[in-house]
N, C-alpha and C. Protein backbone atom coordinates (compact mmCIF):
# COMPACT_ATOMS: atom_id res chain seq x y z
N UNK A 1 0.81 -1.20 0.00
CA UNK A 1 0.00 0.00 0.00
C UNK A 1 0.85 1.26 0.00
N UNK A 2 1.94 1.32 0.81
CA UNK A 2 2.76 2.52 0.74
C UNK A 2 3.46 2.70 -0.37
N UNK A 3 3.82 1.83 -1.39
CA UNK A 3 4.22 2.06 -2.84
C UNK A 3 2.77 2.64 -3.76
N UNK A 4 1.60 2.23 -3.58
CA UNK A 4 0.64 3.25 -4.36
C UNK A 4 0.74 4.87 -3.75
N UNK A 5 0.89 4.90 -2.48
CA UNK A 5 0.61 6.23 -2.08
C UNK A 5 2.09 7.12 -2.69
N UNK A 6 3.06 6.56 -2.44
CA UNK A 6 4.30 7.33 -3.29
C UNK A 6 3.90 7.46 -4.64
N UNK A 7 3.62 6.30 -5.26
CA UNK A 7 3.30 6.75 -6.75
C UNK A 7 2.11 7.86 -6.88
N UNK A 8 1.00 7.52 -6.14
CA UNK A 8 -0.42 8.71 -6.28
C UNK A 8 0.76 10.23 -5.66
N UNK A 9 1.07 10.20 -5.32
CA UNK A 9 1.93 11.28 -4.24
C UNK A 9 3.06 11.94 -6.13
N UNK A 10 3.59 11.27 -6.71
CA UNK A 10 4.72 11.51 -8.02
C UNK A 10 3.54 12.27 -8.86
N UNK A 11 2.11 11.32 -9.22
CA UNK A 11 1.61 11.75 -10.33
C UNK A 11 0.85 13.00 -10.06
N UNK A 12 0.42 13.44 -8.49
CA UNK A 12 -0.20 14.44 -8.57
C UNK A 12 1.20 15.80 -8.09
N UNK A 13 2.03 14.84 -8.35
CA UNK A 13 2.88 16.48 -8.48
C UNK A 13 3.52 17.10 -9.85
N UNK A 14 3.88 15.93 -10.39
CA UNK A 14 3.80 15.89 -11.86
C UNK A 14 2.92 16.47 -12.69
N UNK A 15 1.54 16.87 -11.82
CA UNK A 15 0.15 17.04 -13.00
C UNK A 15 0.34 18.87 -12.21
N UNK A 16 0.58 18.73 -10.89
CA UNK A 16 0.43 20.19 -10.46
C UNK A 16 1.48 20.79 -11.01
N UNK A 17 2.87 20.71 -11.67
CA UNK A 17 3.92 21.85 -11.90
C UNK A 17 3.77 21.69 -13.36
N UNK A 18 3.10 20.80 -13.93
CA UNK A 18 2.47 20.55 -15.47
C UNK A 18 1.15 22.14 -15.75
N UNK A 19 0.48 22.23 -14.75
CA UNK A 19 -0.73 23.02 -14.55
C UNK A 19 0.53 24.30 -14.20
N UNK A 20 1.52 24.55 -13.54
CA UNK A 20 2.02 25.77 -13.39
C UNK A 20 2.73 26.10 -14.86
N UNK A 21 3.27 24.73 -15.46
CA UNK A 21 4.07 25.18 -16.82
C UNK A 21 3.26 25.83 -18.07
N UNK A 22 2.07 25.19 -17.74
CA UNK A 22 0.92 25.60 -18.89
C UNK A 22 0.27 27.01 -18.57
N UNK A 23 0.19 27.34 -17.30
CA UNK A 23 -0.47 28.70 -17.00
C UNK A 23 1.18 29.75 -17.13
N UNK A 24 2.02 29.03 -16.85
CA UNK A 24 3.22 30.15 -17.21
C UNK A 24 3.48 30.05 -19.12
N UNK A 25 3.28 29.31 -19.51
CA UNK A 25 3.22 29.73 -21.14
C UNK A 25 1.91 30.33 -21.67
N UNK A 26 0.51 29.99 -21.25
CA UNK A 26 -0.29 31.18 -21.14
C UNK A 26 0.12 32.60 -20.95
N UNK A 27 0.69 32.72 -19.95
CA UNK A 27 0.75 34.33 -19.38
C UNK A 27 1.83 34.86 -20.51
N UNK A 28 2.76 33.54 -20.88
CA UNK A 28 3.86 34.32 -21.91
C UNK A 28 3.14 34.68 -23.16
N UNK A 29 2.78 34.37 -23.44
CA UNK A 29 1.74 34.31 -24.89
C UNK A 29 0.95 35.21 -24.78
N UNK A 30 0.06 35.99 -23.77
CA UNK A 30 -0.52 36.63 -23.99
C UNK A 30 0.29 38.68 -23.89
N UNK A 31 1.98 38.11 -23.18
CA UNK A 31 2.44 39.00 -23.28
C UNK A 31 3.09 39.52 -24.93
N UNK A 32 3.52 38.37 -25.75
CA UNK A 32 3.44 38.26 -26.91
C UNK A 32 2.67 38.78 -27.92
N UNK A 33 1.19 38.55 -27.33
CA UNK A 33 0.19 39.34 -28.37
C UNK A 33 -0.13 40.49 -27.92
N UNK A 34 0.46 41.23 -26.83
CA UNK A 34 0.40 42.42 -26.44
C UNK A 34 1.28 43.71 -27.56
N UNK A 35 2.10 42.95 -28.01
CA UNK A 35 2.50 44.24 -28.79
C UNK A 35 2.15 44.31 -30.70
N UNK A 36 1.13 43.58 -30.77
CA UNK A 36 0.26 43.71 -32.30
C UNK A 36 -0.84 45.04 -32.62
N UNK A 37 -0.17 45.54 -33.75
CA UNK A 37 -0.96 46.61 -33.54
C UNK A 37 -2.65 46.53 -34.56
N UNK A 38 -3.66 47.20 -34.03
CA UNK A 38 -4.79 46.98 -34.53
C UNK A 38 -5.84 47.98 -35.69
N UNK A 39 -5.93 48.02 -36.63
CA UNK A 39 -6.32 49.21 -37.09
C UNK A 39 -7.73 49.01 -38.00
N UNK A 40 -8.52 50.06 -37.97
CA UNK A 40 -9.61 49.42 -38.27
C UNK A 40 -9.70 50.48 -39.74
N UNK A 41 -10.12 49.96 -41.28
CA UNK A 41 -10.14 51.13 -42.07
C UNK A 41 -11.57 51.09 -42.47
N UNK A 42 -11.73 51.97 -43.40
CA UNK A 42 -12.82 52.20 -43.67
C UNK A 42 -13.39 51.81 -44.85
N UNK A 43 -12.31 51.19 -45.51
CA UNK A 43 -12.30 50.59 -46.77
C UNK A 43 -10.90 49.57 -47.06
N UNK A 44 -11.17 49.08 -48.00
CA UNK A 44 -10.20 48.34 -48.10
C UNK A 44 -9.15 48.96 -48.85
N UNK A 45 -9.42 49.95 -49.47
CA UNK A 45 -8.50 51.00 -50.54
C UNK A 45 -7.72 51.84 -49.43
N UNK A 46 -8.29 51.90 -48.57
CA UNK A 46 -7.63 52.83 -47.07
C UNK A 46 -6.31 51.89 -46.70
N UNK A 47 -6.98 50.73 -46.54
CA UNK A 47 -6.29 49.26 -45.49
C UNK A 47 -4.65 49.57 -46.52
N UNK A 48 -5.00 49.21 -48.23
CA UNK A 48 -3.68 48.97 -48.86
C UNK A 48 -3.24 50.46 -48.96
N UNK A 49 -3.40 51.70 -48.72
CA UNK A 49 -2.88 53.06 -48.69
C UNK A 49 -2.52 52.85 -47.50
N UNK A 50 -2.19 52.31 -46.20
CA UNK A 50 -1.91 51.98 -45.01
C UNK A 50 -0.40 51.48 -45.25
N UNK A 51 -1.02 50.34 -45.94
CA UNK A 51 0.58 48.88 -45.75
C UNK A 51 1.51 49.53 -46.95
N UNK A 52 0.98 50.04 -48.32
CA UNK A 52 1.81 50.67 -49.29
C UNK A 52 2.81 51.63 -48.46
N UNK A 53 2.18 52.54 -47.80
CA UNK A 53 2.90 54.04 -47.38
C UNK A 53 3.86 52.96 -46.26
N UNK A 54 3.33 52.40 -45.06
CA UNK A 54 4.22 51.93 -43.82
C UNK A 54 5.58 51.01 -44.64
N UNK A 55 5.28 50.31 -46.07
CA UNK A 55 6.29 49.82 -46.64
C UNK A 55 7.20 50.66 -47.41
N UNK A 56 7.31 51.59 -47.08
CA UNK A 56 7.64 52.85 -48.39
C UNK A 56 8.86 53.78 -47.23
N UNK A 57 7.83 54.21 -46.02
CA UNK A 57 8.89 54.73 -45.46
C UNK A 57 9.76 54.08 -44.15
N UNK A 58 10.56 55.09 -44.82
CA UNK A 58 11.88 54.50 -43.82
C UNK A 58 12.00 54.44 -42.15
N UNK A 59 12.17 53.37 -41.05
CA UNK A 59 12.38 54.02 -39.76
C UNK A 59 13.75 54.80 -39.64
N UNK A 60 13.51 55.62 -39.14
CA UNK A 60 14.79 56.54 -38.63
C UNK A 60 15.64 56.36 -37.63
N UNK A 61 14.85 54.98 -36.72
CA UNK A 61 15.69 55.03 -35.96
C UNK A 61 16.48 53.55 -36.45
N UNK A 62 15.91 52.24 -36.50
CA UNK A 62 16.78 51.29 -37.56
C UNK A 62 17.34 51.55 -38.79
N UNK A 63 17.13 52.24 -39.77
CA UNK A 63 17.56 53.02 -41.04
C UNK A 63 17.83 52.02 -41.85
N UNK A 64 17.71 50.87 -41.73
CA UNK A 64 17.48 49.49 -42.22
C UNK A 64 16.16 48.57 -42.60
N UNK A 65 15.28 49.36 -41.88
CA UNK A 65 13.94 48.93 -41.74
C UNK A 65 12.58 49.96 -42.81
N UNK A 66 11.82 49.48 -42.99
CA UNK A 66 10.74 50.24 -43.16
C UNK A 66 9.86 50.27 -41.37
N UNK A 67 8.65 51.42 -41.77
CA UNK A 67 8.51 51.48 -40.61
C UNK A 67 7.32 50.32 -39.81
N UNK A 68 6.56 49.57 -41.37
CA UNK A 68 6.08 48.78 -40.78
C UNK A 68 6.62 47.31 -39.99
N UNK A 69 7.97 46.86 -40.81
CA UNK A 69 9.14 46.11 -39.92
C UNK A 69 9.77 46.35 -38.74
N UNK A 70 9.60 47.81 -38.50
CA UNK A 70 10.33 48.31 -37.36
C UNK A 70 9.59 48.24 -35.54
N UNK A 71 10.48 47.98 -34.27
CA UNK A 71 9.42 48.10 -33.61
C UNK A 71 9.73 48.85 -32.56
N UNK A 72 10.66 49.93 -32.98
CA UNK A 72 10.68 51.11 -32.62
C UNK A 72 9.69 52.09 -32.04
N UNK A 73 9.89 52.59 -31.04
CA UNK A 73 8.81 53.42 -30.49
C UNK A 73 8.64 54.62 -31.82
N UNK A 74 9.51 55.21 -32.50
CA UNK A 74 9.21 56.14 -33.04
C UNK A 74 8.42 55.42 -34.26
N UNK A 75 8.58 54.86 -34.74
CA UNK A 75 8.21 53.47 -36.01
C UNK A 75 6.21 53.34 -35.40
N UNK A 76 6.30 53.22 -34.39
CA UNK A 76 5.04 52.96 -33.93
C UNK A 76 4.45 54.70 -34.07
N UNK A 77 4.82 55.39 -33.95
CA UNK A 77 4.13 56.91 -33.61
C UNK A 77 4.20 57.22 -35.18
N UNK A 78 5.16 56.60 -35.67
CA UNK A 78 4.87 57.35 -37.29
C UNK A 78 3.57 56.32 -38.17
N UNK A 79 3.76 55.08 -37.79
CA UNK A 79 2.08 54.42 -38.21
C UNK A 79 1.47 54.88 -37.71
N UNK A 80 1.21 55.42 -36.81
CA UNK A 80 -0.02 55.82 -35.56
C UNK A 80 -0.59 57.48 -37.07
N UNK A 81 0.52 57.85 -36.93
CA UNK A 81 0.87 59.15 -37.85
C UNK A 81 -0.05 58.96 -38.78
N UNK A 82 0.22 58.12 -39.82
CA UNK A 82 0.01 57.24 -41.11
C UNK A 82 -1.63 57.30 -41.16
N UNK A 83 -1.66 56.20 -40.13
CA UNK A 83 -3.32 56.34 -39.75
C UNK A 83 -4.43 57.23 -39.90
N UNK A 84 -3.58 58.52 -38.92
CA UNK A 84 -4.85 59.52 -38.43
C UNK A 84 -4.75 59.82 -39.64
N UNK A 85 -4.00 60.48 -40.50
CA UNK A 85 -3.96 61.61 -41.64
C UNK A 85 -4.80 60.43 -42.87
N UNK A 86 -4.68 59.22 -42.72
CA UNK A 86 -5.55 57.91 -43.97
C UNK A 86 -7.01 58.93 -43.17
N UNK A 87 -7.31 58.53 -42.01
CA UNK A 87 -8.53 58.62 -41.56
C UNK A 87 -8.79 60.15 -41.97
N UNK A 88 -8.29 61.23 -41.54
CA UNK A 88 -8.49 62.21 -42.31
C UNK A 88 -8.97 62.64 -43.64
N UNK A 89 -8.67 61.38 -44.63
CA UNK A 89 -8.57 62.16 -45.65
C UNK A 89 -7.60 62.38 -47.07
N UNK A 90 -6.76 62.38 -46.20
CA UNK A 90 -5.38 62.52 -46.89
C UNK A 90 -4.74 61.23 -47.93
N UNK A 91 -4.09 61.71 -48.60
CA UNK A 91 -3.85 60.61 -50.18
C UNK A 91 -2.55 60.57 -49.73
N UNK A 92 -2.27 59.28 -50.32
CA UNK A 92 -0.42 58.59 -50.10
C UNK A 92 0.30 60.05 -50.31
N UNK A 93 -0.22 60.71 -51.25
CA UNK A 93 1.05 61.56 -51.85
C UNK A 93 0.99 62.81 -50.65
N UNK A 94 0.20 63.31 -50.09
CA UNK A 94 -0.16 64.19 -49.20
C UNK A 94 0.93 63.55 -47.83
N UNK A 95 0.28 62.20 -47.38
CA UNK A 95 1.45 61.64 -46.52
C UNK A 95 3.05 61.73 -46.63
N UNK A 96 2.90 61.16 -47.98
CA UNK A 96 4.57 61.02 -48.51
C UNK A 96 5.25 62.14 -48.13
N UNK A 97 4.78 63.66 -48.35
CA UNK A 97 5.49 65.25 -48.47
C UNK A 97 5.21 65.27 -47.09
N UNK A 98 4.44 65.22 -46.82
CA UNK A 98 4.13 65.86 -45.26
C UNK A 98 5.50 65.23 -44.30
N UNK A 99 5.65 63.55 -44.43
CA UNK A 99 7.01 62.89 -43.75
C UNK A 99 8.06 63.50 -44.28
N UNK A 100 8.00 63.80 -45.82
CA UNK A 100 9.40 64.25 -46.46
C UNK A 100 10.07 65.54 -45.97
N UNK A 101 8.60 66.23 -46.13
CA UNK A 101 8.87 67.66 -45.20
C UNK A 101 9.70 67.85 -44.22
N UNK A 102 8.93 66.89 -43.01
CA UNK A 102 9.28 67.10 -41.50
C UNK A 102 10.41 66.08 -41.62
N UNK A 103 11.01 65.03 -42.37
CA UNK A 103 12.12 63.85 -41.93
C UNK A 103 13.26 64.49 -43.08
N UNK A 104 12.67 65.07 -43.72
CA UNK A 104 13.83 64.69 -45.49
C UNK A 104 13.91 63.69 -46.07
N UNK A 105 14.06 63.59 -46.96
CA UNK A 105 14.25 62.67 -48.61
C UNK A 105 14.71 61.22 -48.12
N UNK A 106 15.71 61.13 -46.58
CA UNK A 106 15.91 60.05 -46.10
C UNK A 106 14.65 58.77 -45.63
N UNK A 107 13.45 59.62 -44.87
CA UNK A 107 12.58 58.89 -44.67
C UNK A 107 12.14 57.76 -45.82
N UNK A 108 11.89 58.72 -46.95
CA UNK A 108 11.32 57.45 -47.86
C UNK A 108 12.51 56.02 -48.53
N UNK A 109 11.73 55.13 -48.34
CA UNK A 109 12.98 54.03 -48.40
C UNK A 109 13.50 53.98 -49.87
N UNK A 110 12.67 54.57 -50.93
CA UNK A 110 13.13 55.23 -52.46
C UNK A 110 13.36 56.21 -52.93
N UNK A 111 14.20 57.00 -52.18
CA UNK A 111 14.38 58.81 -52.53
C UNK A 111 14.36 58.91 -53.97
N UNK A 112 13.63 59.99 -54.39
CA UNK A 112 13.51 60.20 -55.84
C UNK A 112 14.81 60.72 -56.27
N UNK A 113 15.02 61.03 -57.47
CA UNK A 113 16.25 61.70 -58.09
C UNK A 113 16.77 63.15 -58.05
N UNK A 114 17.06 63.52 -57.28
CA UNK A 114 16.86 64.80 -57.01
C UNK A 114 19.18 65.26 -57.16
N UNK A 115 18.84 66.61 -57.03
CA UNK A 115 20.66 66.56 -56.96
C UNK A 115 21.03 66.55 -55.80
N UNK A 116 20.20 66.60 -54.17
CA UNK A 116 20.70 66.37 -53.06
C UNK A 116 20.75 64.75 -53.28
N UNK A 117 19.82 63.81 -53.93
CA UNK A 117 20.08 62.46 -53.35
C UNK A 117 20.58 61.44 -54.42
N UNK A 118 21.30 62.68 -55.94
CA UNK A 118 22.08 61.99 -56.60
C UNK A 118 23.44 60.95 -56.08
N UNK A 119 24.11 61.23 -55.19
CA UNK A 119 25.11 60.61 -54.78
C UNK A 119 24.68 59.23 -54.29
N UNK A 120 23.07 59.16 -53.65
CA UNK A 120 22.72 58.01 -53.32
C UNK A 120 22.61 56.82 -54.51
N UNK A 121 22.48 57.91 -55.79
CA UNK A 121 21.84 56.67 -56.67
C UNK A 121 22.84 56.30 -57.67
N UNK A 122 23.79 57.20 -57.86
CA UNK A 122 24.96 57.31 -58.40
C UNK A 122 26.23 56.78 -58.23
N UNK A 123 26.18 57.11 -56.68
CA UNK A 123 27.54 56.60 -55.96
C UNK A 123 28.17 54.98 -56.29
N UNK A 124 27.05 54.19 -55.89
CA UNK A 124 27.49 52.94 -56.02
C UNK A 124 27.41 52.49 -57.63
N UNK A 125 27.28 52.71 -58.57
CA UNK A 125 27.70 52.93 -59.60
C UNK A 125 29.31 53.04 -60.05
N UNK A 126 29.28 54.43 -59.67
CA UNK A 126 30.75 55.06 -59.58
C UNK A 126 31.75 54.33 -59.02
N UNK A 127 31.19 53.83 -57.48
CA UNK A 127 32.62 53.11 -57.00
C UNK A 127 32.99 51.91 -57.62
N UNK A 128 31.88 51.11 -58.47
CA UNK A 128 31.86 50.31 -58.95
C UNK A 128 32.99 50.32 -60.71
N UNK A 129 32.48 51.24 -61.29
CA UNK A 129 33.40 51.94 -62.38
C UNK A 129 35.10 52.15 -61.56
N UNK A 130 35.05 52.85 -60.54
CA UNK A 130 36.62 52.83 -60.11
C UNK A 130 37.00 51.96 -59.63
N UNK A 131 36.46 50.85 -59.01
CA UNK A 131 36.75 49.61 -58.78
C UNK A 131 37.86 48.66 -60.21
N UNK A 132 36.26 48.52 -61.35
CA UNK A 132 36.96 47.88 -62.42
C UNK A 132 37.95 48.53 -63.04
N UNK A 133 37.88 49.89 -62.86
CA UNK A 133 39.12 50.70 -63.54
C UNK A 133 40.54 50.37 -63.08
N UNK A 134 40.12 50.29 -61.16
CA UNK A 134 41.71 50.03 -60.33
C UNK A 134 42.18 48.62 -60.63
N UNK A 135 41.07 47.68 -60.98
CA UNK A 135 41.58 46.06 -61.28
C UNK A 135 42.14 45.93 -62.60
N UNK A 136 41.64 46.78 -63.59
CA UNK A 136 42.12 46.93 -65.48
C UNK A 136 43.58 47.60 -65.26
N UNK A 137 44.05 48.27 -64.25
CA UNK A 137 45.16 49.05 -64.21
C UNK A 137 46.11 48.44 -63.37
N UNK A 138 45.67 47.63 -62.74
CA UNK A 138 46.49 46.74 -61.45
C UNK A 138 47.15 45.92 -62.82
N UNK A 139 46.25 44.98 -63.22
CA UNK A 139 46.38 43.59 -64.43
C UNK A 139 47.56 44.17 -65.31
N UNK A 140 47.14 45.69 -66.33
CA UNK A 140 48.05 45.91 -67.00
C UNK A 140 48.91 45.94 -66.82
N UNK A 141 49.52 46.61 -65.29
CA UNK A 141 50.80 47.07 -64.88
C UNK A 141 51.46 45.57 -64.63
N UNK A 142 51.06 44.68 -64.06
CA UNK A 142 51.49 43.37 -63.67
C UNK A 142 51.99 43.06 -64.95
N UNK A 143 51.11 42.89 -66.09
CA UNK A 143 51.57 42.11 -67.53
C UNK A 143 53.06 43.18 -68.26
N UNK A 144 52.91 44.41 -68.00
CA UNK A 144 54.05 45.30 -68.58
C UNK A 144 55.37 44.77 -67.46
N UNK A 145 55.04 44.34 -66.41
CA UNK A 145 56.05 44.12 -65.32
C UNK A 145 56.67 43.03 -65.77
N UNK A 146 55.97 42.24 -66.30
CA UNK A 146 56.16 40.54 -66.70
C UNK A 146 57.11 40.23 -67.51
N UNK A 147 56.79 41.76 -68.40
CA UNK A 147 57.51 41.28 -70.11
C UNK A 147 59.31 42.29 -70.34
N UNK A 148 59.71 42.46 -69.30
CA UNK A 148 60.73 43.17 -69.06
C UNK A 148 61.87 42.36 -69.67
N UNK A 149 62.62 42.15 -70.96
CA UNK A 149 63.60 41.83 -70.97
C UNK A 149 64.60 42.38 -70.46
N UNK A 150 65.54 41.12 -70.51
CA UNK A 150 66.84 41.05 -69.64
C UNK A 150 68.17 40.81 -70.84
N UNK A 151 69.26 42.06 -70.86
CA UNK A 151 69.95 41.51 -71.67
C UNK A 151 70.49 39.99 -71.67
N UNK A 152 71.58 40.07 -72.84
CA UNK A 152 72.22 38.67 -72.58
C UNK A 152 73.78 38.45 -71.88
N UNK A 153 73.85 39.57 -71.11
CA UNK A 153 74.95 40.06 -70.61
C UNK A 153 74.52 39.83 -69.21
N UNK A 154 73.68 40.52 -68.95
CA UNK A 154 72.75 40.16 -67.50
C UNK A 154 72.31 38.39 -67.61
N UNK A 155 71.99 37.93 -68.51
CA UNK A 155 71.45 36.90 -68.27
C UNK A 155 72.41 35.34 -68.08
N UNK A 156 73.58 36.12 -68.45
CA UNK A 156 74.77 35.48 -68.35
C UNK A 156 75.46 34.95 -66.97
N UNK A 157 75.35 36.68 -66.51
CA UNK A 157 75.79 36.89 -65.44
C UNK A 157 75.48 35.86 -63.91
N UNK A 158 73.09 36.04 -64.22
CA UNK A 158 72.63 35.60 -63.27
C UNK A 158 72.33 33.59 -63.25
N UNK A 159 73.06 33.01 -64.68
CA UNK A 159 73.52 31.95 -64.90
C UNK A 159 74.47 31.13 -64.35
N UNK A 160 75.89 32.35 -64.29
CA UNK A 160 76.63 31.67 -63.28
C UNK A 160 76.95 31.52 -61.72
N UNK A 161 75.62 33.07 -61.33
CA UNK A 161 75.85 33.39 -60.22
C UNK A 161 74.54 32.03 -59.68
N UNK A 162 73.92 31.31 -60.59
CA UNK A 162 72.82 30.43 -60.49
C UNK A 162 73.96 29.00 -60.01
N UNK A 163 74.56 28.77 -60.75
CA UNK A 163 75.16 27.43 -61.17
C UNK A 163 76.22 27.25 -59.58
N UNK A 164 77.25 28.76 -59.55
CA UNK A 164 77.62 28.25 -58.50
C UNK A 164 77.12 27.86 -57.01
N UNK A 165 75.71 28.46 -57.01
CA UNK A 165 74.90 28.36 -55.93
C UNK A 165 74.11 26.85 -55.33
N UNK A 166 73.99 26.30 -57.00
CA UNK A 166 73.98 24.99 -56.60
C UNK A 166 75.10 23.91 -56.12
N UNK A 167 76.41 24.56 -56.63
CA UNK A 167 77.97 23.72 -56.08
C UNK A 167 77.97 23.81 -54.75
N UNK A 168 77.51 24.72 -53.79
CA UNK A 168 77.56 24.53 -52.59
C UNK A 168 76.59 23.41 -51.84
């Protein structure tokens, strides 16, 4: 009899820290869905003027991210942003200037062509051109290095200074 009561004694402790593991992954999970954000539109033409614009601009504070990837407090205040001015009224392009305005040409994750953000679109181009230029000029100089004859006076010379080097 005292071997059932140890065993009844294992399984109801087993079932009670089973009941604490499951209410502690509950509580984690619901801290999890605590940071999803919720937005209600008014249309569905609103909903994709929402996800277009949040995919478009840039977070400022990751500068790697758009702002709907981002989960940045400021990333959150600029959707929040996004939102009111959709709900307002306001057209992508109205949004777009209004961020461009207040952030600069950096916010949007496709700066247009402009001559402040030529270097952006240009640059890597360019380094790319001086790149192949420094490798076409490296190669040549190597092959002109290569083809250097040697008289036959010199070559004489470094023949015997060859030969006796192997007598030792």
């Amino acid at each position: 009899m005292k071997r059932l009561s140890i065993i009844g004694n294992c399984s109801l402790r087993c079932s009670t820290s089973c009941i604490h593991a499951v209410v502690f992954l509950l509580v984690l999970s619901g801290i999890a869905c605590a940071g999803v954000e919720y937005r209600e539109f008014a249309n569905p033409e609103q909903q994709e003027a929402y996800e277009n614009l949040t995919s478009e601009l840039r977070c400022l504070v990751c500068q790697n991210q758009t702002i709907a990837d981002s989960n940045a407090e400021l990333a959150a205040d600029l959707r929040r942003q996004v939102y009111e001015m959709l709900q307002q009224g306001k057209s992508k392009q109205d949004i777009a200037q209004f961020m461009t305005d207040r952030y600069g040409d950096f916010v949007l994750y496709n700066p247009p062509f402009k001559l402040k953000t030529g270097l952006l679109w240009i640059g890597p181009v360019l380094f790319l051109l001086i790149g192949l230029i420094a490798v076409f000029l490296f190669t040549r100089r190597k092959k002109t290095a290569e083809t250097v004859e040697i008289s036959a006076e010199k070559q004489q010379k470094i023949r015997s200074l060859l030969e006796k080097g192997d007598q030792f």
